[in-house]
PDB file of N, CA and C in Angstrom:
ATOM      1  N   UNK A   1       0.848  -1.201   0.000  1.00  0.00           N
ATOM      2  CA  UNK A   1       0.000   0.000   0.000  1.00  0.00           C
ATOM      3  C   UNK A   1       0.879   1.245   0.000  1.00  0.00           C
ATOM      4  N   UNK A   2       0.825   1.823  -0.714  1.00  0.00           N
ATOM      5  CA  UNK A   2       2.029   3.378  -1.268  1.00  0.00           C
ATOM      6  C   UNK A   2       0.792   4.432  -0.756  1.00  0.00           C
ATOM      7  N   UNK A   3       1.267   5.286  -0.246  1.00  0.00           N
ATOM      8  CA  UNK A   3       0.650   6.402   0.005  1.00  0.00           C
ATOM      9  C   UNK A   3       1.016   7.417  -1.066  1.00  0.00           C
ATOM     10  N   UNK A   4       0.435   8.370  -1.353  1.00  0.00           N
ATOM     11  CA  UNK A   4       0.668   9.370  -2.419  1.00  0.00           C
ATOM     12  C   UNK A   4       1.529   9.990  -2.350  1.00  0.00           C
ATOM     13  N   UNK A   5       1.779  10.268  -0.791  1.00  0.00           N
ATOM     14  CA  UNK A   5       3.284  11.074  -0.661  1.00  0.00           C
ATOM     15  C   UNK A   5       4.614  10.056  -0.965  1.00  0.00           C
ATOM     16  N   UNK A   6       4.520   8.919  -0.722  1.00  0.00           N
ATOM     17  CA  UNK A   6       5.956   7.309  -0.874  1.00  0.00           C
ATOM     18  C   UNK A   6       6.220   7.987  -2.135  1.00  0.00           C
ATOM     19  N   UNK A   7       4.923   7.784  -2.831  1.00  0.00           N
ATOM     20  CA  UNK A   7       4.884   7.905  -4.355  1.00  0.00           C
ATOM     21  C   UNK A   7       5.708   9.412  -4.992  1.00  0.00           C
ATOM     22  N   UNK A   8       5.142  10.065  -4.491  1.00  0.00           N
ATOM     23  CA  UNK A   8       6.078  11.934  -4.980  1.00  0.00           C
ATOM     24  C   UNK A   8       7.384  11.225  -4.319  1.00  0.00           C
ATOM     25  N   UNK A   9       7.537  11.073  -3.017  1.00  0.00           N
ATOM     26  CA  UNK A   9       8.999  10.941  -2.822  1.00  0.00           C
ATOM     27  C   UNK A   9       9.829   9.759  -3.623  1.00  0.00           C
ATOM     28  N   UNK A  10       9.428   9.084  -3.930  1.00  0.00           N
ATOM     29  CA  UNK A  10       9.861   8.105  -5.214  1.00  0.00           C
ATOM     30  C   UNK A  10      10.448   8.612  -6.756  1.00  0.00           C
ATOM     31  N   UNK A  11       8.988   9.654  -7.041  1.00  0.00           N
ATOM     32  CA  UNK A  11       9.431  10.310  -8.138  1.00  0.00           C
ATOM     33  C   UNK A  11      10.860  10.914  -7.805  1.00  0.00           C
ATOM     34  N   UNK A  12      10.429  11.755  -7.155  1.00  0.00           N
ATOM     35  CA  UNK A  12      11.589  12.876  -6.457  1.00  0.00           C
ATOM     36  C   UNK A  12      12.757  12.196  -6.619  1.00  0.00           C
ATOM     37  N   UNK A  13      13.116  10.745  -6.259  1.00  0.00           N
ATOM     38  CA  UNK A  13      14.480  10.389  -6.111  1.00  0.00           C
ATOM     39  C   UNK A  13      14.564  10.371  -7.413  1.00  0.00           C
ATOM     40  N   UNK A  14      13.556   9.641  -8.294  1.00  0.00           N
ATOM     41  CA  UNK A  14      14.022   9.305  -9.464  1.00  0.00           C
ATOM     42  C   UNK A  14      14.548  10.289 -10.365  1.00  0.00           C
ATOM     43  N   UNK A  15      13.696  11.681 -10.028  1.00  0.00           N
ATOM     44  CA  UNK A  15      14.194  12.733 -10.803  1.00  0.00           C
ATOM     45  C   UNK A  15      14.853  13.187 -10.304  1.00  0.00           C
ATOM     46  N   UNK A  16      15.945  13.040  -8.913  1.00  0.00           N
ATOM     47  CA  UNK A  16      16.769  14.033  -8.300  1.00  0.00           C
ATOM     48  C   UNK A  16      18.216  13.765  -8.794  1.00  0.00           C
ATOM     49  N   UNK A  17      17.955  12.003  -9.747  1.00  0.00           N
ATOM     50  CA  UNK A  17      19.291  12.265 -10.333  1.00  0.00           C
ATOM     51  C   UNK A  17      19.931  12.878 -11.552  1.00  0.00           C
ATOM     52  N   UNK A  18      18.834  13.235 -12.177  1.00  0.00           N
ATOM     53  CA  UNK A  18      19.163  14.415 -13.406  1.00  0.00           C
ATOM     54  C   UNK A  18      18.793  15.703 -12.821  1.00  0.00           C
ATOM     55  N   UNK A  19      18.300  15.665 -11.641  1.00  0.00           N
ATOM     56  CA  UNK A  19      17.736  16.941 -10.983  1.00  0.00           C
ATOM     57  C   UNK A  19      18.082  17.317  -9.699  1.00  0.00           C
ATOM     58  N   UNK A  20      18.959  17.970  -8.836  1.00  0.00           N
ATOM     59  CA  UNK A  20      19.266  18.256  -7.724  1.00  0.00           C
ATOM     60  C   UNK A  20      18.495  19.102  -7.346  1.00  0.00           C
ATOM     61  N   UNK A  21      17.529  20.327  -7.620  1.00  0.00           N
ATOM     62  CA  UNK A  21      16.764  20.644  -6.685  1.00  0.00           C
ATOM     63  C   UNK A  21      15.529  19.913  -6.211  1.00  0.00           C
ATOM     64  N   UNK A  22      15.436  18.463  -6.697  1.00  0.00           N
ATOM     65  CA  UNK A  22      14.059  18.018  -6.591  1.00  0.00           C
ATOM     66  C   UNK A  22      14.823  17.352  -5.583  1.00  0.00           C
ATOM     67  N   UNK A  23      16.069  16.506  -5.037  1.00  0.00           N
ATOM     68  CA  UNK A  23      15.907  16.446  -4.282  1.00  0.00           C
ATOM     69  C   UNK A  23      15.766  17.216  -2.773  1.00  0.00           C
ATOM     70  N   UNK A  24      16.141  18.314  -2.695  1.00  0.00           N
ATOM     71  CA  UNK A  24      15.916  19.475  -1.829  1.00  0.00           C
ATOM     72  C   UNK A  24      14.433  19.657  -1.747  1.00  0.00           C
ATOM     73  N   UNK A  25      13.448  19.727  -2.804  1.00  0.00           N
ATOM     74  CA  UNK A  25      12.259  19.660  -2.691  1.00  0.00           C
ATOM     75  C   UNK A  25      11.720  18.498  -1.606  1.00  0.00           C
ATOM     76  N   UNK A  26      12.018  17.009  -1.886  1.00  0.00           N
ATOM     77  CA  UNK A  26      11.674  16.291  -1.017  1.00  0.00           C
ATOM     78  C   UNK A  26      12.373  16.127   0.171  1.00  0.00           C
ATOM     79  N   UNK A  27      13.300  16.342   0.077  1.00  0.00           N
ATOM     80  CA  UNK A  27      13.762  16.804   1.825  1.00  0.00           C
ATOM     81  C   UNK A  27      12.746  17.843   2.454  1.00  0.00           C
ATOM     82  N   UNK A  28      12.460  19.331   1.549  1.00  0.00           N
ATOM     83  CA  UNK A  28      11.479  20.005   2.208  1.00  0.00           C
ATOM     84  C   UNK A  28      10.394  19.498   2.847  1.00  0.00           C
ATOM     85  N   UNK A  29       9.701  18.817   1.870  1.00  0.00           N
ATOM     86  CA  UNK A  29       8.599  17.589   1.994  1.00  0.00           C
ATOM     87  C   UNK A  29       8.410  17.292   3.045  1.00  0.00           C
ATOM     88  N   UNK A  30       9.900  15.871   3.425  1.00  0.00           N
ATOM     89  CA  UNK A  30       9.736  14.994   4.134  1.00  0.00           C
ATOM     90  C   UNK A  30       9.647  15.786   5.568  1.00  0.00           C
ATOM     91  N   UNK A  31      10.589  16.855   5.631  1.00  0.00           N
ATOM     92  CA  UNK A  31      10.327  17.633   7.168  1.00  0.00           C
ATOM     93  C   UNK A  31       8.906  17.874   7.177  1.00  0.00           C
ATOM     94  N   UNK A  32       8.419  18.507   6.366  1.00  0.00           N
ATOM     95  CA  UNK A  32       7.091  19.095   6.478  1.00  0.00           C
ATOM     96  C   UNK A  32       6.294  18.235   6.865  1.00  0.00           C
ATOM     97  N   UNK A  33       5.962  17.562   6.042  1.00  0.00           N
ATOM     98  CA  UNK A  33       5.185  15.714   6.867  1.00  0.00           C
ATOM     99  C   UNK A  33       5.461  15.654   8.353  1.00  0.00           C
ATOM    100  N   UNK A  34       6.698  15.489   8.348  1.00  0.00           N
ATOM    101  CA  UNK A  34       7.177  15.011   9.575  1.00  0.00           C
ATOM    102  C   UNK A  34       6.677  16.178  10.818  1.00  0.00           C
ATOM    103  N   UNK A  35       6.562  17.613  10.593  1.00  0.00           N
ATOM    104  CA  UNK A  35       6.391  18.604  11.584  1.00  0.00           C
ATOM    105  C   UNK A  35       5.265  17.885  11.918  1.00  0.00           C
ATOM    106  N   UNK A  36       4.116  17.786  10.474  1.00  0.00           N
ATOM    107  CA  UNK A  36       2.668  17.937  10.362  1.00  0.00           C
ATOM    108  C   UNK A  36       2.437  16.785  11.482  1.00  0.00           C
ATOM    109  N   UNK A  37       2.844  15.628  11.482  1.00  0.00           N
ATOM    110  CA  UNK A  37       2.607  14.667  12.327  1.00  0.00           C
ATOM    111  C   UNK A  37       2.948  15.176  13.712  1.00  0.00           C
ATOM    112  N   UNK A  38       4.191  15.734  14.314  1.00  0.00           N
ATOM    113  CA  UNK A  38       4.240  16.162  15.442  1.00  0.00           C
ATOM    114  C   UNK A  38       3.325  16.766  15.962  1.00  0.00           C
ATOM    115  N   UNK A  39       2.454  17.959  15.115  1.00  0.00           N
ATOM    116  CA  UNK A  39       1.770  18.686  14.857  1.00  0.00           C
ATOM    117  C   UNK A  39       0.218  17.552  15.502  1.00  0.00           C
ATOM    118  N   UNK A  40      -0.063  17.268  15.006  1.00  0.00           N
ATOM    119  CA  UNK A  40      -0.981  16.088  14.794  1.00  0.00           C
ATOM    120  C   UNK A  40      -1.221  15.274  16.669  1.00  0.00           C
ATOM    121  N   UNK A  41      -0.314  15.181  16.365  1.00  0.00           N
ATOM    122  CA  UNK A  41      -0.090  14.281  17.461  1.00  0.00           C
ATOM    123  C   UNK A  41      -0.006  14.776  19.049  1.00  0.00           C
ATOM    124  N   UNK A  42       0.101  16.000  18.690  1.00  0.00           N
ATOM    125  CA  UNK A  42       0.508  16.852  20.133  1.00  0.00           C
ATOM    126  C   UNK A  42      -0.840  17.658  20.410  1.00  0.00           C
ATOM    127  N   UNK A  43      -1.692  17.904  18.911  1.00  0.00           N
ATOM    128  CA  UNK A  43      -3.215  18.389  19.004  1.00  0.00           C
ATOM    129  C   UNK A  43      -3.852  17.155  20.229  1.00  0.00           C
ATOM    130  N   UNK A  44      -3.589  15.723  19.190  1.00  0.00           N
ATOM    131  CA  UNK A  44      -4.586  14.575  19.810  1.00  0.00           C
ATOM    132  C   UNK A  44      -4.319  14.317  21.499  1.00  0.00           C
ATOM    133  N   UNK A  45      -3.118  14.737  21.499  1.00  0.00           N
ATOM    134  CA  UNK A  45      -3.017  14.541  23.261  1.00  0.00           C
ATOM    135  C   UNK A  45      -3.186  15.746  24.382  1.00  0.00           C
ATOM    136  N   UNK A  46      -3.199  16.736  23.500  1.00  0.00           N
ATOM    137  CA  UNK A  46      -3.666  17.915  24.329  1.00  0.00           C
ATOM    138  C   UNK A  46      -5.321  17.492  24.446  1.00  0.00           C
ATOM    139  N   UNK A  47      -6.272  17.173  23.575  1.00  0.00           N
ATOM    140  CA  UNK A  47      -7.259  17.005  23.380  1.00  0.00           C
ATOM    141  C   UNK A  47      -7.797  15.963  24.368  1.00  0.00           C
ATOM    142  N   UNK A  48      -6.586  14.807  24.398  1.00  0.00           N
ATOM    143  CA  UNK A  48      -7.334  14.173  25.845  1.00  0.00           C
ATOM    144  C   UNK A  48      -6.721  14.515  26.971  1.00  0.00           C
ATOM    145  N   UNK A  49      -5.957  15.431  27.452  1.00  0.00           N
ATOM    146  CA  UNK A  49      -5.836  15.898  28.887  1.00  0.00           C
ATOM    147  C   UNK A  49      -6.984  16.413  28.769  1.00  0.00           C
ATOM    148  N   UNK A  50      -7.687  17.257  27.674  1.00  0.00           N
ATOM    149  CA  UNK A  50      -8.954  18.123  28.274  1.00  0.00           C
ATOM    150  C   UNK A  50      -9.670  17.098  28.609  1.00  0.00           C
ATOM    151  N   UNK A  51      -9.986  16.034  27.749  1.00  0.00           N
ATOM    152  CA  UNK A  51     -11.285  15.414  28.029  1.00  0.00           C
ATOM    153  C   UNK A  51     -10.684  14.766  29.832  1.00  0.00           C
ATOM    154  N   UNK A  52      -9.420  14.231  29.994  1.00  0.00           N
ATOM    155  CA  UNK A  52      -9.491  14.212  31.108  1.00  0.00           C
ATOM    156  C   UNK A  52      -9.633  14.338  32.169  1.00  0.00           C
ATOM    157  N   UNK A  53      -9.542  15.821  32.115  1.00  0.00           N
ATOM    158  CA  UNK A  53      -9.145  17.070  32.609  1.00  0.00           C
ATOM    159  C   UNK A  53     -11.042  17.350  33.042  1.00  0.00           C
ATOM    160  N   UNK A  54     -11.807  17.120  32.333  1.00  0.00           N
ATOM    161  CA  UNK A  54     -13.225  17.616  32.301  1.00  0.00           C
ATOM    162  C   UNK A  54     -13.908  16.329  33.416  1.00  0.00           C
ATOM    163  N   UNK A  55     -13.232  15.328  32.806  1.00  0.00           N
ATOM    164  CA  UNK A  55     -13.918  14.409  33.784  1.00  0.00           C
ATOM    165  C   UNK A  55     -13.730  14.046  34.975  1.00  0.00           C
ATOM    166  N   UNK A  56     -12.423  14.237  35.393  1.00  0.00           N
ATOM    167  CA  UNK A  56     -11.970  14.667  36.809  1.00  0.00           C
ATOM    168  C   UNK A  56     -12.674  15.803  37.523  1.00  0.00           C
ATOM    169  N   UNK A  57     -13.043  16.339  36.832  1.00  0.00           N
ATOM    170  CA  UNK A  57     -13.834  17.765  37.314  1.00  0.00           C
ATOM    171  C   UNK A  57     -15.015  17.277  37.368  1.00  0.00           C
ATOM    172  N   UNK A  58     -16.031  16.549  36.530  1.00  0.00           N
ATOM    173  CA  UNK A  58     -16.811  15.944  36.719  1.00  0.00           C
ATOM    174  C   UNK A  58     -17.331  14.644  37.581  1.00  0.00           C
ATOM    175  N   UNK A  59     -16.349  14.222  38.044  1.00  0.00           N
ATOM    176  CA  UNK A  59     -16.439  13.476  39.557  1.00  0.00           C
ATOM    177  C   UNK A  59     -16.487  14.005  40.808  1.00  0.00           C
ATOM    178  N   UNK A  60     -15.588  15.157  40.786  1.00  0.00           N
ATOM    179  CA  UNK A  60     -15.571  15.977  42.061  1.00  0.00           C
ATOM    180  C   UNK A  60     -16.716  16.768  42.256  1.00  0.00           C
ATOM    181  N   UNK A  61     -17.937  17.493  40.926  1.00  0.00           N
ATOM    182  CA  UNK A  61     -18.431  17.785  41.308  1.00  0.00           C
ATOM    183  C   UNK A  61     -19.468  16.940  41.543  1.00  0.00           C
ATOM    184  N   UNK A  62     -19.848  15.497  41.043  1.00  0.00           N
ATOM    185  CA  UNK A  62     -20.898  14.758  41.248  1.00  0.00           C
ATOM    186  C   UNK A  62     -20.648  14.176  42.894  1.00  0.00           C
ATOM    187  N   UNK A  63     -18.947  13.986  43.336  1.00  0.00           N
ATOM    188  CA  UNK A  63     -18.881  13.736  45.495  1.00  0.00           C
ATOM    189  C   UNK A  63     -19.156  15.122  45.980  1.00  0.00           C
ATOM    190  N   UNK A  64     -19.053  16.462  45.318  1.00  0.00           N
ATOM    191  CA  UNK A  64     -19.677  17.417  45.938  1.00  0.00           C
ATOM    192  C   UNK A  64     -21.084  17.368  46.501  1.00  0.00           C
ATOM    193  N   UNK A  65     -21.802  17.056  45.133  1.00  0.00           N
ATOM    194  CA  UNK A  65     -23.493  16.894  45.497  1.00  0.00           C
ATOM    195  C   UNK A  65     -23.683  15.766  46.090  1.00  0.00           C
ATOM    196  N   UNK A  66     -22.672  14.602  46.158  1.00  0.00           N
ATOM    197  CA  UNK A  66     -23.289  13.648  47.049  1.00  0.00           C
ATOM    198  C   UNK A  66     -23.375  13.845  48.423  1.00  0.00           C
ATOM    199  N   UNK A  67     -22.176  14.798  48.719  1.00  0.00           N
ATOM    200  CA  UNK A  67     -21.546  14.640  50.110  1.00  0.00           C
ATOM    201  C   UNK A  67     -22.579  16.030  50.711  1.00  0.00           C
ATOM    202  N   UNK A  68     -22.872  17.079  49.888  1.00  0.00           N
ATOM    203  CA  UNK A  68     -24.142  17.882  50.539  1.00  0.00           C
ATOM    204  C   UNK A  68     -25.543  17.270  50.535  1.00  0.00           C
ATOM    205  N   UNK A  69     -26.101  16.332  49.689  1.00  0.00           N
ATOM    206  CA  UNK A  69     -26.754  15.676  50.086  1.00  0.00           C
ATOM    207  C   UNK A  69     -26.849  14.855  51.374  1.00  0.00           C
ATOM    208  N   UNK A  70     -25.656  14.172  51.710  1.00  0.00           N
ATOM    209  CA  UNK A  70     -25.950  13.760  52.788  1.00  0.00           C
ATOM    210  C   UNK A  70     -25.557  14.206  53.951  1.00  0.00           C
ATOM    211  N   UNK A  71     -24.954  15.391  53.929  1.00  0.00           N
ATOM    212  CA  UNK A  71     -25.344  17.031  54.782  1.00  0.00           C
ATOM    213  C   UNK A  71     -26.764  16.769  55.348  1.00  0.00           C
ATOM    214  N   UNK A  72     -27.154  17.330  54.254  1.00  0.00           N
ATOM    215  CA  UNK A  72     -28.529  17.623  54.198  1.00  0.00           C
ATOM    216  C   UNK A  72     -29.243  16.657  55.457  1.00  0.00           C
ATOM    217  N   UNK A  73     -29.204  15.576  54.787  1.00  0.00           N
ATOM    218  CA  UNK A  73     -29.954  14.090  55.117  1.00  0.00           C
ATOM    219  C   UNK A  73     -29.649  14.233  56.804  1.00  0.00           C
ATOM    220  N   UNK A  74     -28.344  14.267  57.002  1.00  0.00           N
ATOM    221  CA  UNK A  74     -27.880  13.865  58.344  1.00  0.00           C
ATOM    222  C   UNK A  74     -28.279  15.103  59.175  1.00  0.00           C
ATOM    223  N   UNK A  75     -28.417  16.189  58.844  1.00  0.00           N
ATOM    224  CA  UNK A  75     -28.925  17.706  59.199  1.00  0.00           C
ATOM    225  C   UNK A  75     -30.658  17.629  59.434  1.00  0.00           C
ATOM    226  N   UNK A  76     -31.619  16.461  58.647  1.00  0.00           N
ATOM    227  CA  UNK A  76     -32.645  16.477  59.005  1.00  0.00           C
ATOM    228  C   UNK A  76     -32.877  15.942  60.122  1.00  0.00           C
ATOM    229  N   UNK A  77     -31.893  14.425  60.028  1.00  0.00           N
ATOM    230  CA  UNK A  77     -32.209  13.494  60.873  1.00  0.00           C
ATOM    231  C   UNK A  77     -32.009  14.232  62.492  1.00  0.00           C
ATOM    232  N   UNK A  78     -30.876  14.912  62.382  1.00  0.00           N
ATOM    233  CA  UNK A  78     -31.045  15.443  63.909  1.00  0.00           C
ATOM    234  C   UNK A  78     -31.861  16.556  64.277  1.00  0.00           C
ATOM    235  N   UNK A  79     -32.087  17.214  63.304  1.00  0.00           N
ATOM    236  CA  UNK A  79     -33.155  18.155  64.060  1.00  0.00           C
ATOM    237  C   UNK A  79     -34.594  17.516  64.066  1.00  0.00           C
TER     238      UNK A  79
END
């Protein structure tokens, strides 16, 4: 399975030997890919600290309401 980019960078070699700026072109390339993925990848994990990040928050506030609830409860029972 060749991805479209294997494929340009394939050309690229093939033409970089009658052609030296093509290979400089795919060196450009290949960094660029390569940022894009860092790029990529550092979105997807920022993305789950939030979701983490939300649901931790969302436990504390669901033992908040439990624990004033049973405030509450234990506040009836004695008066």
């Amino acid at each position: 399975r060749l991805s479209p980019l294997s494929l340009l960078a394939q050309l690229c070699l093939l033409a970089s030997q009658w052609q030296p700026q093509c290979s400089l072109l795919m060196l450009r390339l290949l960094r660029m890919i390569r940022i894009l993925r860092l790029l990529r990848m550092i979105r997807i994990l920022r993305i789950l600290r939030r979701i983490r990040i939300l649901r931790i928050l969302r436990r504390i506030r669901l033992l908040r309401r439990r624990i004033l609830s049973l405030q509450m409860i234990r506040f009836m029972l004695l008066s």
